[in-house]
Protein backbone atom coordinates (compact mmCIF):
# COMPACT_ATOMS: atom_id res chain seq x y z
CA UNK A 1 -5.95 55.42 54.26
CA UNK A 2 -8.05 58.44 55.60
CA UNK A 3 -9.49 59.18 51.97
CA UNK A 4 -9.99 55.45 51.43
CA UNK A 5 -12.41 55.12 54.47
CA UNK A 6 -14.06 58.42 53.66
CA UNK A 7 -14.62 57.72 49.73
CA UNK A 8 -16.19 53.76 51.17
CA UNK A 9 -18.73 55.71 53.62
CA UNK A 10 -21.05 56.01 50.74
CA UNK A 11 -23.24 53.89 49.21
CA UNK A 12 -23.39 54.75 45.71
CA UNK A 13 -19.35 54.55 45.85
CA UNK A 14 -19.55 51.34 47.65
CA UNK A 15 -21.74 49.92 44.59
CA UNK A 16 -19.59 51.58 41.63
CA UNK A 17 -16.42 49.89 43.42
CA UNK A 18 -18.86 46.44 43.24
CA UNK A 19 -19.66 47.47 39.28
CA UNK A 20 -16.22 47.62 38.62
CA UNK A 21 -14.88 44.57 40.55
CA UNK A 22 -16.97 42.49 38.71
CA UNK A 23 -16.57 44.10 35.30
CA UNK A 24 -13.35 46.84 35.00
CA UNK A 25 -13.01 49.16 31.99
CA UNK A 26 -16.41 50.72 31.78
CA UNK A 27 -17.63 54.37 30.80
CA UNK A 28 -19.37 56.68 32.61
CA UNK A 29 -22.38 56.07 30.96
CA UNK A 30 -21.79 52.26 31.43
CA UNK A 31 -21.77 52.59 35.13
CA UNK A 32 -24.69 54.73 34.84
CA UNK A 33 -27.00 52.24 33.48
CA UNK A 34 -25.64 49.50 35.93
CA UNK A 35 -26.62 51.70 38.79
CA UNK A 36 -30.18 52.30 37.24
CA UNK A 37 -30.54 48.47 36.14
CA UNK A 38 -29.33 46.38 38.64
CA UNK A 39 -29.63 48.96 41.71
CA UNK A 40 -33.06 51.03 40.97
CA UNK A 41 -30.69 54.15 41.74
CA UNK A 42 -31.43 57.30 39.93
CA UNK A 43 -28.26 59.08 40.03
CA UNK A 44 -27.98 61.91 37.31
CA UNK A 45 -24.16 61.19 35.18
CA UNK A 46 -22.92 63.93 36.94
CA UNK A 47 -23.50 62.97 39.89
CA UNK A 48 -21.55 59.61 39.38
CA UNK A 49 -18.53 61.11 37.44
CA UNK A 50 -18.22 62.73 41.25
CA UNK A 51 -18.27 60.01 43.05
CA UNK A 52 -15.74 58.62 40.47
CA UNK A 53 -13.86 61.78 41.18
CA UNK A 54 -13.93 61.06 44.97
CA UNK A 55 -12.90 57.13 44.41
CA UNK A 56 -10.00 58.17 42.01
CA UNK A 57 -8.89 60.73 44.39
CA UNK A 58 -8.70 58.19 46.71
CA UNK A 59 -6.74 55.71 44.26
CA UNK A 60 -9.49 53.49 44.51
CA UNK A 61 -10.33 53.96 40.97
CA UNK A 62 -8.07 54.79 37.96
CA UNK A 63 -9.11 56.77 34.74
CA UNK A 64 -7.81 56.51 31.34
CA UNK A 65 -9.13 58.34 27.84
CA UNK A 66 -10.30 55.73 25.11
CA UNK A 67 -10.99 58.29 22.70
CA UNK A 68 -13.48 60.64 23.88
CA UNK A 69 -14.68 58.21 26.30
CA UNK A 70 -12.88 57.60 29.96
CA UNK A 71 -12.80 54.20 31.17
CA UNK A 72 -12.61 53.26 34.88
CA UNK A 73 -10.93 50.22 36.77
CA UNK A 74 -10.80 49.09 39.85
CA UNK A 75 -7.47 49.71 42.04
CA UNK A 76 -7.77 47.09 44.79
CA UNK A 77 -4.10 47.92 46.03
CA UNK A 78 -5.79 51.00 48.85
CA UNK A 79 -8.38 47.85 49.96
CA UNK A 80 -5.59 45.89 50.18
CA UNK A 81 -3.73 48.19 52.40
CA UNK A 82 -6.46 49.40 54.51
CA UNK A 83 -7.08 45.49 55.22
CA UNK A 84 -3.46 44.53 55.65
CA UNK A 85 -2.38 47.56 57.66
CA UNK A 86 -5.78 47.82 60.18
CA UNK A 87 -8.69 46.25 59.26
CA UNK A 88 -6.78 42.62 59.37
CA UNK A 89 -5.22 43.26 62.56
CA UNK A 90 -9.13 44.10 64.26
CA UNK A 91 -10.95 40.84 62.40
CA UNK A 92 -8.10 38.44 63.00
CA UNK A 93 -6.73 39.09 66.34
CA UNK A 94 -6.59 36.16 68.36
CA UNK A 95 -7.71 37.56 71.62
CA UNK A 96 -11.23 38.30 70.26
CA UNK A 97 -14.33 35.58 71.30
CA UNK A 98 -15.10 35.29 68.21
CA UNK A 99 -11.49 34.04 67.02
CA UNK A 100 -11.94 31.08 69.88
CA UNK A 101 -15.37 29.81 68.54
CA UNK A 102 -13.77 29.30 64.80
């Protein structure tokens, strides 16, 4: 969960895991021209491909060849354990003020 937090502290990997949650499948240069586009960030393509590294070493992302291009999709099963296993148990817990309001 360690490398799940650490690969989410950054922006640019925050908004590539937003790219591919709304669209999976998409190329390097894809996500490139999203980030440019719809974010005004200008991020050179190597650049990205690490922070692809980072979120696949993470198992946030997953990588497969399409000919000489590499698509990357979304893995929502680490943000599904990092909420189920602590993030859930600090939002929901019923002791909080903010629970009693709701």
């Amino acid at each position: 969960m360690d490398d799940v937090f650490r690969a989410l502290a950054d922006r640019t990997r925050r908004i590539l895991i937003d790219e591919l949650a709304e669209r999976d499948d998409q190329t390097l240069f894809e996500l490139c021209t999203r980030l440019i586009m719809r974010h005004g960030l200008e991020v050179s393509r190597q650049a990205v491909a690490k922070h692809l590294d980072v979120l696949e070493r993470a198992g946030l992302v997953e990588t497969r060849r399409d000919g000489r291009f590499r698509r990357h999709t979304l893995n929502r099963a680490p943000l599904r354990a990092a909420w189920q296993e602590w993030l859930r148990a600090h939002v929901d817990h019923p002791d909080h003020p903010d629970q009693a309001k709701e």
